[in-house]
PDB file of N, CA and C in Angstrom:
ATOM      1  N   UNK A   1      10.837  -3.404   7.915  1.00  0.00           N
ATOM      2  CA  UNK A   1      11.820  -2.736   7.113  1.00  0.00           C
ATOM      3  C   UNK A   1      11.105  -1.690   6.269  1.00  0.00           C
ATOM      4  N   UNK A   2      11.739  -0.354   5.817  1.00  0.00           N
ATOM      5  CA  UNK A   2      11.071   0.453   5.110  1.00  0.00           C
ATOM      6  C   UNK A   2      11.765   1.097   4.104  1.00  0.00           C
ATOM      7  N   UNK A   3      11.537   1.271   3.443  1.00  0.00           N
ATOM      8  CA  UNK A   3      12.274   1.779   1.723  1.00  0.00           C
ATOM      9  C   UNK A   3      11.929   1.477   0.967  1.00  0.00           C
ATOM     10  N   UNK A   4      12.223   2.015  -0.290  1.00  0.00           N
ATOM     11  CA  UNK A   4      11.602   2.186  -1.139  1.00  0.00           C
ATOM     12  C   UNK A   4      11.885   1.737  -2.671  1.00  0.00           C
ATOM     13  N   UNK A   5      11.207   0.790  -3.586  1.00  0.00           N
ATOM     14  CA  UNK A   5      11.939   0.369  -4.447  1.00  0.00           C
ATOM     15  C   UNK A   5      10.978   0.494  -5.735  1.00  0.00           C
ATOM     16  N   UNK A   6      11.648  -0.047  -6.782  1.00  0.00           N
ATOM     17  CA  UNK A   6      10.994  -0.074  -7.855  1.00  0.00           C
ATOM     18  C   UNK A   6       9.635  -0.880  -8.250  1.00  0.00           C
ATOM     19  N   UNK A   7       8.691  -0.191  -9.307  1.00  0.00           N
ATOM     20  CA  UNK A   7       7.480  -0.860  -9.458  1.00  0.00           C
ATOM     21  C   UNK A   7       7.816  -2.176 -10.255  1.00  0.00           C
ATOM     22  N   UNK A   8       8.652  -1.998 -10.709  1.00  0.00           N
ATOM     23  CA  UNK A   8       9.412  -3.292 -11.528  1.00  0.00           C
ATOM     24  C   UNK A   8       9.504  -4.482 -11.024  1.00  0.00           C
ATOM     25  N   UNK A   9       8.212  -5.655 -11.038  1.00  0.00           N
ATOM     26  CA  UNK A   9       8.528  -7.013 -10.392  1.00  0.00           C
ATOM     27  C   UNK A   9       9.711  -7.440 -10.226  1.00  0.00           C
ATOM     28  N   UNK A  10      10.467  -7.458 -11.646  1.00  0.00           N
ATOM     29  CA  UNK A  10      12.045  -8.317 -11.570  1.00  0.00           C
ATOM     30  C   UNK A  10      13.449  -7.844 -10.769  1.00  0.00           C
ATOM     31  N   UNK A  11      13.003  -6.356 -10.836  1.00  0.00           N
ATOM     32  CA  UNK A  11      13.719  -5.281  -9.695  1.00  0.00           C
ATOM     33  C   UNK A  11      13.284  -5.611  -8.366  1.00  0.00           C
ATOM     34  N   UNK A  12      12.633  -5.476  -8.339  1.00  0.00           N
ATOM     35  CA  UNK A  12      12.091  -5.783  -6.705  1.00  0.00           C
ATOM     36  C   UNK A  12      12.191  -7.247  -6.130  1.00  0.00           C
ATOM     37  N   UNK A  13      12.364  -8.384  -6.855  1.00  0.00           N
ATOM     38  CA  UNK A  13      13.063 -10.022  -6.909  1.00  0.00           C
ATOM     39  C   UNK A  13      14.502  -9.429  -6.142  1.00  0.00           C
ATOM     40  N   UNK A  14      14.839  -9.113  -7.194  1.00  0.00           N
ATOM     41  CA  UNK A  14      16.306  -8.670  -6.942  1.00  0.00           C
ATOM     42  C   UNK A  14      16.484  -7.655  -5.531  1.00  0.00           C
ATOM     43  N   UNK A  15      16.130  -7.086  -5.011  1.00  0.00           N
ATOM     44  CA  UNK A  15      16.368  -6.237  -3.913  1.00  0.00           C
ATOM     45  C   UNK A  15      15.860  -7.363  -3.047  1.00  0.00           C
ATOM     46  N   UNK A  16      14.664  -8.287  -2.915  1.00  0.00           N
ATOM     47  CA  UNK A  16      14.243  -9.127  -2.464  1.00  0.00           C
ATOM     48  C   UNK A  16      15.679 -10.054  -1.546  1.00  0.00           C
ATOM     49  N   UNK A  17      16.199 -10.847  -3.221  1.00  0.00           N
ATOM     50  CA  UNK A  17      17.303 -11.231  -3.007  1.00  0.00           C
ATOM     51  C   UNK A  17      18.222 -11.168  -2.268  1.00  0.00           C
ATOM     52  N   UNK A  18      18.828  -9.708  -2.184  1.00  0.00           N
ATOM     53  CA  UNK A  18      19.720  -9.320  -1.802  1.00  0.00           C
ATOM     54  C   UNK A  18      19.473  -8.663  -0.308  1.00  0.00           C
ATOM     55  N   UNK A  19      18.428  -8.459   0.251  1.00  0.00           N
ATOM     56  CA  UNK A  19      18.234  -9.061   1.700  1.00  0.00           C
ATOM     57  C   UNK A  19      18.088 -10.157   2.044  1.00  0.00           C
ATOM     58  N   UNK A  20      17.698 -10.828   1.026  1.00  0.00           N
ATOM     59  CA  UNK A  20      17.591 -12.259   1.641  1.00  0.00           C
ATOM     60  C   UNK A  20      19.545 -12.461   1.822  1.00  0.00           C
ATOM     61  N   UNK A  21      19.923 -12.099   1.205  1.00  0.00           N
ATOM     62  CA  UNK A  21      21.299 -12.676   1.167  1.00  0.00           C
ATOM     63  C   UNK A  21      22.100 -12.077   2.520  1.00  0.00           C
ATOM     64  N   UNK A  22      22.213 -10.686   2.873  1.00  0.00           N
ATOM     65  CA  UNK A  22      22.320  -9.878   3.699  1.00  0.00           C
ATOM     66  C   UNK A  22      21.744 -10.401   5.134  1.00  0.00           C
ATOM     67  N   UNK A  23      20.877 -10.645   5.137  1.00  0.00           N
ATOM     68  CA  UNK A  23      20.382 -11.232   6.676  1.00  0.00           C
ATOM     69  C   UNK A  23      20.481 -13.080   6.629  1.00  0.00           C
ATOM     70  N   UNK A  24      20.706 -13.196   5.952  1.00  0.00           N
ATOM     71  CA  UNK A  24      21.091 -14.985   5.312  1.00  0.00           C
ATOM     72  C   UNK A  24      19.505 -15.536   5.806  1.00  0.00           C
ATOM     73  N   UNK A  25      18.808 -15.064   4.974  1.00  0.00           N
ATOM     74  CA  UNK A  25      17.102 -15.275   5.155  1.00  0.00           C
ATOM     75  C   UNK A  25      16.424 -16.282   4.004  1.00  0.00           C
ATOM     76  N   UNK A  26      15.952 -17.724   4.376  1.00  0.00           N
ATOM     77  CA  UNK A  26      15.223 -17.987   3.444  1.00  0.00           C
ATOM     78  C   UNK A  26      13.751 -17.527   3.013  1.00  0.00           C
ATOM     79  N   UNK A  27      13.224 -18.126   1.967  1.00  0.00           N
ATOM     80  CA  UNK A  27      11.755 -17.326   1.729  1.00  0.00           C
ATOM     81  C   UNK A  27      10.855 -17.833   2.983  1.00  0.00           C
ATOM     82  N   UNK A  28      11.008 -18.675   3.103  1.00  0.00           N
ATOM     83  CA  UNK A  28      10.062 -19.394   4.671  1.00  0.00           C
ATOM     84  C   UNK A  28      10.166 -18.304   5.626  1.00  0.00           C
ATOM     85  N   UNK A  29      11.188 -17.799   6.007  1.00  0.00           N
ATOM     86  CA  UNK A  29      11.589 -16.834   7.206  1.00  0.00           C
ATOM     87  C   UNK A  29      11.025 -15.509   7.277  1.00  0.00           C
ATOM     88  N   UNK A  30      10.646 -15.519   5.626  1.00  0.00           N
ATOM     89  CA  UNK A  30      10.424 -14.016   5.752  1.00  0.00           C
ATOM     90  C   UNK A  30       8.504 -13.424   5.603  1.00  0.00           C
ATOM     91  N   UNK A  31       8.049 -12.966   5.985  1.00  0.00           N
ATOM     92  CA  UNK A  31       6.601 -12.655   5.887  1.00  0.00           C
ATOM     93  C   UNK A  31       6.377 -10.608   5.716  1.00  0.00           C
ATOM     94  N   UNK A  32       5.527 -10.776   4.592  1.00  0.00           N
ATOM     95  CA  UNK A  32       5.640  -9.037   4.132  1.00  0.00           C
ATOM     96  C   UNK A  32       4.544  -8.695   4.055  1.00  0.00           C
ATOM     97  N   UNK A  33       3.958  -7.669   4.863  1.00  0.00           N
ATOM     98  CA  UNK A  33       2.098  -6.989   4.628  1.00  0.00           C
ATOM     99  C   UNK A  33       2.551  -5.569   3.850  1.00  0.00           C
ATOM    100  N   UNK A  34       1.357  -5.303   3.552  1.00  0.00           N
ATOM    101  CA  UNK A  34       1.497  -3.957   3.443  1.00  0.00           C
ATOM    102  C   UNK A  34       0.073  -3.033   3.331  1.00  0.00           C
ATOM    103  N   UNK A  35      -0.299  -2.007   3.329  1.00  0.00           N
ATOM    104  CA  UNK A  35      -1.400  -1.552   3.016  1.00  0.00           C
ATOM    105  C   UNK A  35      -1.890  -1.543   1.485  1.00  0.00           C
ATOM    106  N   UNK A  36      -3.391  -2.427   1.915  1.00  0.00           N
ATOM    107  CA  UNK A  36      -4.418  -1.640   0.602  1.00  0.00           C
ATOM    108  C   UNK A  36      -4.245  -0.595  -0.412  1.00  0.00           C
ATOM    109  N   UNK A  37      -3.622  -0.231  -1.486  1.00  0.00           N
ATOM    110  CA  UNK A  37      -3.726   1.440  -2.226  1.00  0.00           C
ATOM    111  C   UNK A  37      -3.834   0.745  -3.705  1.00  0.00           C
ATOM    112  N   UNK A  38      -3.411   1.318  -4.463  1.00  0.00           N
ATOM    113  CA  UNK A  38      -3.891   1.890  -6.019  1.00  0.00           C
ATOM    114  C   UNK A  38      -2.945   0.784  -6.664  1.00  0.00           C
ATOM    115  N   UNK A  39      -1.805   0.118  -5.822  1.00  0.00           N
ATOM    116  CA  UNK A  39      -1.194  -0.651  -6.236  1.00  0.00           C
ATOM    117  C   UNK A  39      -1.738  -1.835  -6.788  1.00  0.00           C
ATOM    118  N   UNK A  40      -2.712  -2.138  -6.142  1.00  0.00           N
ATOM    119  CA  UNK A  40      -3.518  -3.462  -6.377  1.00  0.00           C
ATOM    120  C   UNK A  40      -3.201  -4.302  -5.568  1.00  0.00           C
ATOM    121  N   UNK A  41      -3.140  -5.722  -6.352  1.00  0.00           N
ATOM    122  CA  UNK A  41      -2.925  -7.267  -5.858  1.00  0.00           C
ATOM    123  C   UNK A  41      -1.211  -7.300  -6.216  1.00  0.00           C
ATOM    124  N   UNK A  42      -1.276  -7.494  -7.133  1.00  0.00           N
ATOM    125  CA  UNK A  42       0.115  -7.505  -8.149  1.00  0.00           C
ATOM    126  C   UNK A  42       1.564  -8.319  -7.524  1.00  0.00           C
ATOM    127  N   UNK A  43       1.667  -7.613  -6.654  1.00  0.00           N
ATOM    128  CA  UNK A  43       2.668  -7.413  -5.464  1.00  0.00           C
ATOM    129  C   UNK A  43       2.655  -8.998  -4.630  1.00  0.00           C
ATOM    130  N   UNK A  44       1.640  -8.867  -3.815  1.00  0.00           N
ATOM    131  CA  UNK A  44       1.067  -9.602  -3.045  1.00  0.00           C
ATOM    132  C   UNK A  44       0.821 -11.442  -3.838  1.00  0.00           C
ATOM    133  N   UNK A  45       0.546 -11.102  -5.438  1.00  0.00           N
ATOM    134  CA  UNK A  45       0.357 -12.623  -5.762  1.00  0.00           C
ATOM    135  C   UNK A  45       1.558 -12.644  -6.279  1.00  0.00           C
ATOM    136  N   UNK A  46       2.427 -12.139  -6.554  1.00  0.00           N
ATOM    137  CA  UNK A  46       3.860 -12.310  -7.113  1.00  0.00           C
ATOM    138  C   UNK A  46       4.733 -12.909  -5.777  1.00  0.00           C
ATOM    139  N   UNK A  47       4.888 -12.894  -4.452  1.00  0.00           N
ATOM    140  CA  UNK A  47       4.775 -13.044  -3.349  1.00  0.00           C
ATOM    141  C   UNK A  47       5.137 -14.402  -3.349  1.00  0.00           C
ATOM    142  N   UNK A  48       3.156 -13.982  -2.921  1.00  0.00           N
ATOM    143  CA  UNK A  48       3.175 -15.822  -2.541  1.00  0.00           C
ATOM    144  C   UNK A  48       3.570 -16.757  -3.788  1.00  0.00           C
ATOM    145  N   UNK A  49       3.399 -16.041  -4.928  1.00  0.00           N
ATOM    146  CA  UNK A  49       3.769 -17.371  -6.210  1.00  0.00           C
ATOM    147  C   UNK A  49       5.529 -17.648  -5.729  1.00  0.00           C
ATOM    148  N   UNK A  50       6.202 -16.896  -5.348  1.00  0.00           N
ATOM    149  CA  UNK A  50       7.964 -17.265  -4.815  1.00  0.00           C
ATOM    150  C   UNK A  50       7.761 -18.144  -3.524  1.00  0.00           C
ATOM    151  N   UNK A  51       6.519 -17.919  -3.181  1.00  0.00           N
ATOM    152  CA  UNK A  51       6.776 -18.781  -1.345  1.00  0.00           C
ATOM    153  C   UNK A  51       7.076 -17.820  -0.347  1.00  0.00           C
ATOM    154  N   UNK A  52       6.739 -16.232  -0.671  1.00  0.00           N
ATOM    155  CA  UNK A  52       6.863 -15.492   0.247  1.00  0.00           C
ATOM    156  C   UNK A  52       5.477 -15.679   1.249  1.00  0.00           C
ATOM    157  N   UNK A  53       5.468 -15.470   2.424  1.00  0.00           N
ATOM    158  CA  UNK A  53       4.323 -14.831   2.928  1.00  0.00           C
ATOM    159  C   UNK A  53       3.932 -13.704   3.136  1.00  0.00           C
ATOM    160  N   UNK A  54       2.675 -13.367   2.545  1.00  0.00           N
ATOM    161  CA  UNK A  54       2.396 -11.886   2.437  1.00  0.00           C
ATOM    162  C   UNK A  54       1.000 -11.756   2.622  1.00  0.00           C
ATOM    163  N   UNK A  55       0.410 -10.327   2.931  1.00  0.00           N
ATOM    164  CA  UNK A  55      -0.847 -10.323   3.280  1.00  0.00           C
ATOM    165  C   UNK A  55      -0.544  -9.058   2.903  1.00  0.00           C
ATOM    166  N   UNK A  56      -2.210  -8.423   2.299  1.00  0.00           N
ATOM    167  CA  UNK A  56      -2.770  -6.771   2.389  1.00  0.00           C
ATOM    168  C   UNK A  56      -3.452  -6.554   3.532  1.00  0.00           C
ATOM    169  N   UNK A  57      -3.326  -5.682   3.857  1.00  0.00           N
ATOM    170  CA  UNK A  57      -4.089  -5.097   5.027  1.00  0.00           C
ATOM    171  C   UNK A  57      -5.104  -3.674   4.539  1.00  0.00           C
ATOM    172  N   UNK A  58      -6.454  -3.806   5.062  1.00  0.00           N
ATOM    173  CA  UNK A  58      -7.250  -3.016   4.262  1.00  0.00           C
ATOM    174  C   UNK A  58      -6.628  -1.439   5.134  1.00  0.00           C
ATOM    175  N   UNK A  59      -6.591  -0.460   5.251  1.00  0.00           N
ATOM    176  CA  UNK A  59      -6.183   0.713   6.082  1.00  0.00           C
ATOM    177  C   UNK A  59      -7.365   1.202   7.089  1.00  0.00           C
ATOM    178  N   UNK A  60      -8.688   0.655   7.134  1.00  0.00           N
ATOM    179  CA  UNK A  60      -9.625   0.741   7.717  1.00  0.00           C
ATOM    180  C   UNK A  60      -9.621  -0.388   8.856  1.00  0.00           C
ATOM    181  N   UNK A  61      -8.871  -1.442   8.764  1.00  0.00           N
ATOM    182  CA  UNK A  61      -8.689  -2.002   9.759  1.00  0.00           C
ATOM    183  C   UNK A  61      -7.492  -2.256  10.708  1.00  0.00           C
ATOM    184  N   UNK A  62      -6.447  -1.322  10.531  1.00  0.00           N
ATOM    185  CA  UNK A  62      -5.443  -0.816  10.927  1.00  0.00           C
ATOM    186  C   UNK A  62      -5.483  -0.207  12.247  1.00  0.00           C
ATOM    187  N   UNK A  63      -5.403  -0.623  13.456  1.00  0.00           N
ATOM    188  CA  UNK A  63      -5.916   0.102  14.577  1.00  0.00           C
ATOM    189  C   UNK A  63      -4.947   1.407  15.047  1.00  0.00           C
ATOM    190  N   UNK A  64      -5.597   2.900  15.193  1.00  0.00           N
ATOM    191  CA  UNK A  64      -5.181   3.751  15.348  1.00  0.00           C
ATOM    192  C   UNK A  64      -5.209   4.670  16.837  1.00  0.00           C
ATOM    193  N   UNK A  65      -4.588   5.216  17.056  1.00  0.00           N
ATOM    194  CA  UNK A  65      -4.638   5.904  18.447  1.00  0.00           C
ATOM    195  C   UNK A  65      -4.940   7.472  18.146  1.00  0.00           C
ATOM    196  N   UNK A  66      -4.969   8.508  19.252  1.00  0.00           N
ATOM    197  CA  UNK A  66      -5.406   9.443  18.886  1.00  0.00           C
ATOM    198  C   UNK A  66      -4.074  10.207  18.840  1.00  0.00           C
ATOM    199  N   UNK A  67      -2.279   9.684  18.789  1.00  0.00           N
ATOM    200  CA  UNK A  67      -1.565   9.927  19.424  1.00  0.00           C
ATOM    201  C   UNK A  67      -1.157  10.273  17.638  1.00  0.00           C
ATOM    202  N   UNK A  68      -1.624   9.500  16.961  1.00  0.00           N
ATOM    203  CA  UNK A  68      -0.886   8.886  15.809  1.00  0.00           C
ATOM    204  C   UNK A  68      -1.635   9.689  14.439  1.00  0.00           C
ATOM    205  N   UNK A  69      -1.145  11.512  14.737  1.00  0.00           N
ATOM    206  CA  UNK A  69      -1.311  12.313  14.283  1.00  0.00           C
ATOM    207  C   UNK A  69      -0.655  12.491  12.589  1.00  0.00           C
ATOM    208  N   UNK A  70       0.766  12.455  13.130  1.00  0.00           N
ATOM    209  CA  UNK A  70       1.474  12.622  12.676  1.00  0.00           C
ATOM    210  C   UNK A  70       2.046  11.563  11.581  1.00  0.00           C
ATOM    211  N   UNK A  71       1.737  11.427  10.302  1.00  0.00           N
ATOM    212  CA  UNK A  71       1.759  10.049   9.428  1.00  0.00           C
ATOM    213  C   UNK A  71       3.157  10.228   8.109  1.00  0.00           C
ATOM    214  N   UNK A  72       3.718   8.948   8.510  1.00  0.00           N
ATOM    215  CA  UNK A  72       4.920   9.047   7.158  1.00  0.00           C
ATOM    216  C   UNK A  72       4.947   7.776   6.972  1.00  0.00           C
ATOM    217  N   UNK A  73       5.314   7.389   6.200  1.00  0.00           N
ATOM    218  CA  UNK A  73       6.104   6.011   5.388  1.00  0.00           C
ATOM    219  C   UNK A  73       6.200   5.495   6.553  1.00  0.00           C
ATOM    220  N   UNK A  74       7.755   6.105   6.834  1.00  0.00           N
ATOM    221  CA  UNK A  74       8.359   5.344   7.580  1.00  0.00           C
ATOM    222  C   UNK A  74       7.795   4.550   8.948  1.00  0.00           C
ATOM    223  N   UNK A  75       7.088   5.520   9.571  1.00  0.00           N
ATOM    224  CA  UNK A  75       5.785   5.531  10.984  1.00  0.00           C
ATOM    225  C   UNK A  75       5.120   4.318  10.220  1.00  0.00           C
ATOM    226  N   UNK A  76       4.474   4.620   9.311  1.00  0.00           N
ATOM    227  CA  UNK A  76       3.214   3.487   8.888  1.00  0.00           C
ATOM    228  C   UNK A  76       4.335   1.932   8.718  1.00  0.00           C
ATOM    229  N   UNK A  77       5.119   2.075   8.226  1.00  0.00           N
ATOM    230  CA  UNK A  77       6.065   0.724   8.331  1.00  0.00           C
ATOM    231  C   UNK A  77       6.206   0.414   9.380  1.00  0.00           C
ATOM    232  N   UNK A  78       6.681   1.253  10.400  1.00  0.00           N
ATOM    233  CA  UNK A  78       7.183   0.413  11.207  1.00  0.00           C
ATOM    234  C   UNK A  78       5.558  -0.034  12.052  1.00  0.00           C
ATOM    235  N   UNK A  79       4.689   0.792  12.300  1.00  0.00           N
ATOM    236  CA  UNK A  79       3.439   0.525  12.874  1.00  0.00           C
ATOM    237  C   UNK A  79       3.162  -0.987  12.355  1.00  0.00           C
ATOM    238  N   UNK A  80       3.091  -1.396  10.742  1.00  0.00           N
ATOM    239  CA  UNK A  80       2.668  -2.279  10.410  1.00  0.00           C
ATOM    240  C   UNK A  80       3.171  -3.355  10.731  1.00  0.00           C
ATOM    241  N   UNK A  81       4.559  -3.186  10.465  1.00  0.00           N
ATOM    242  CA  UNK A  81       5.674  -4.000  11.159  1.00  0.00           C
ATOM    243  C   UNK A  81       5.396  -4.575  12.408  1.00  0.00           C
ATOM    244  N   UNK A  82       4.918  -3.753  13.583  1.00  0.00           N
ATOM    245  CA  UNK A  82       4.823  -4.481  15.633  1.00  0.00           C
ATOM    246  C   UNK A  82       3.563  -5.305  15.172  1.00  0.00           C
ATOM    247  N   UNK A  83       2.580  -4.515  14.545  1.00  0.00           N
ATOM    248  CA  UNK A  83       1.009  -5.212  14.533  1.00  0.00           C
ATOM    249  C   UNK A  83       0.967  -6.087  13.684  1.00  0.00           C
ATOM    250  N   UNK A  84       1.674  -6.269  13.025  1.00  0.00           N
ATOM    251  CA  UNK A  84       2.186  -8.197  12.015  1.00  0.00           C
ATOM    252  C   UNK A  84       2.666  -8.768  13.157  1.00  0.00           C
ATOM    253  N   UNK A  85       3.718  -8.396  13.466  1.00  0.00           N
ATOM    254  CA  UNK A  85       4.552  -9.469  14.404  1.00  0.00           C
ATOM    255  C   UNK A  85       3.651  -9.946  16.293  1.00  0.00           C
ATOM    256  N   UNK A  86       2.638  -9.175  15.738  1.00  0.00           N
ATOM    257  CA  UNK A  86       1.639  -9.150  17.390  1.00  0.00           C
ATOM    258  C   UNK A  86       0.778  -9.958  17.193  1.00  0.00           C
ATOM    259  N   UNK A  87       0.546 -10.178  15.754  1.00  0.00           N
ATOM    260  CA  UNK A  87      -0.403 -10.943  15.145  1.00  0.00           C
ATOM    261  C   UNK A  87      -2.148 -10.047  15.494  1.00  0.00           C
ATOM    262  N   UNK A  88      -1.809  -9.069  15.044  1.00  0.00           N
ATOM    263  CA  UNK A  88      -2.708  -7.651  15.324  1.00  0.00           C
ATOM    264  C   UNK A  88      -3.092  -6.933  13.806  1.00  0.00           C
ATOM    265  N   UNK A  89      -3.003  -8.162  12.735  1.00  0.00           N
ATOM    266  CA  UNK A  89      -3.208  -7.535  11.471  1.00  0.00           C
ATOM    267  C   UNK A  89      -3.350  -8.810  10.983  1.00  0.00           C
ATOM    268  N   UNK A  90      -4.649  -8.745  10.243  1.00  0.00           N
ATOM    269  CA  UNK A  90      -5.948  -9.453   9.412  1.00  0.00           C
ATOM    270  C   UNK A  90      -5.573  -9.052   8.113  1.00  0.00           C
ATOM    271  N   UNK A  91      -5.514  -9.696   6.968  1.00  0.00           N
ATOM    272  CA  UNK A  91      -4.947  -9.652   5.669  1.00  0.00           C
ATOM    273  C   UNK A  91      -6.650  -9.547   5.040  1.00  0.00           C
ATOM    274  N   UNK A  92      -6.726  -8.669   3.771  1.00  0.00           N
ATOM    275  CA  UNK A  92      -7.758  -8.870   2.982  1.00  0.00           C
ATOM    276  C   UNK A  92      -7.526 -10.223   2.104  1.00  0.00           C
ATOM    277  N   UNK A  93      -8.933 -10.774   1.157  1.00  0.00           N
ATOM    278  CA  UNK A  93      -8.635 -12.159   0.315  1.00  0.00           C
ATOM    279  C   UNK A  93      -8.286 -11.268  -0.819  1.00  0.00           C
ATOM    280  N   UNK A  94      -7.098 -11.603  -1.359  1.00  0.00           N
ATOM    281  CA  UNK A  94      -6.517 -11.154  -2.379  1.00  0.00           C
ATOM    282  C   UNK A  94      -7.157 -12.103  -3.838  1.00  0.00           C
ATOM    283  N   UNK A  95      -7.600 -11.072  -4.470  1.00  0.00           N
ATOM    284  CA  UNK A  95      -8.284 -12.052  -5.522  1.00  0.00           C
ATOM    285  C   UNK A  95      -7.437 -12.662  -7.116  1.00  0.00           C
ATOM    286  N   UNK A  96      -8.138 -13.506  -7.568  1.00  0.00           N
ATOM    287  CA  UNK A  96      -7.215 -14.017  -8.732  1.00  0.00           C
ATOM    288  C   UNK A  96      -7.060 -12.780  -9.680  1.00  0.00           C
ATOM    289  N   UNK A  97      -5.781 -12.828 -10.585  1.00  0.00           N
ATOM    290  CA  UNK A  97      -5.395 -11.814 -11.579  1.00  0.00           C
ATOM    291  C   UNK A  97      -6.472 -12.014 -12.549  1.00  0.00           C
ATOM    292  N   UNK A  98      -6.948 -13.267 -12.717  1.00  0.00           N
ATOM    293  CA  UNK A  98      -8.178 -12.945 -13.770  1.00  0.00           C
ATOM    294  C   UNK A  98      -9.600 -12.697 -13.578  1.00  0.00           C
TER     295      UNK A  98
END
């Protein structure tokens, strides 16, 4: 899935939510990567503290083609998206907040 939401943990619960509600998805069902950036951990331990499954993916280990010129959001989502579900993406160890 790709879009775009707020940096706001309790906002982003809530949009959370409301796919979960929309696809009638429990937290077990659902598993979320995303790339390595400036964002940090944050994301990722807020996550798993709900019982989501989630992983970072470093962008250096992201396997690329020579085809895959052309880069957007949306492309990199869905890319990340087949190579999760292929089991073709290795999560970095996300470290403690302290």
């Amino acid at each position: 899935m790709y879009g775009k939401t707020t940096a706001d943990l309790k906002a982003f619960e809530a949009v959370l939510r409301r796919i979960m509600k929309k696809y009638d998805l429990a937290k077990e069902d659902m598993a979320l990567c995303y790339e390595a950036g400036p964002t940090g951990f944050v994301l990722a331990r807020r996550l798993i503290k709900l019982g989501v499954e989630c992983i970072v993916v470093a962008p250096s280990k992201i396997p690329t083609q020579s085809v895959d010129r052309v880069k957007t959001d949306r492309r990199d989502a869905r890319k990340l998206t087949r190579l999760y579900r292929a089991g073709e993406l290795e999560g970095i160890h996300i470290p403690s907040a302290n």
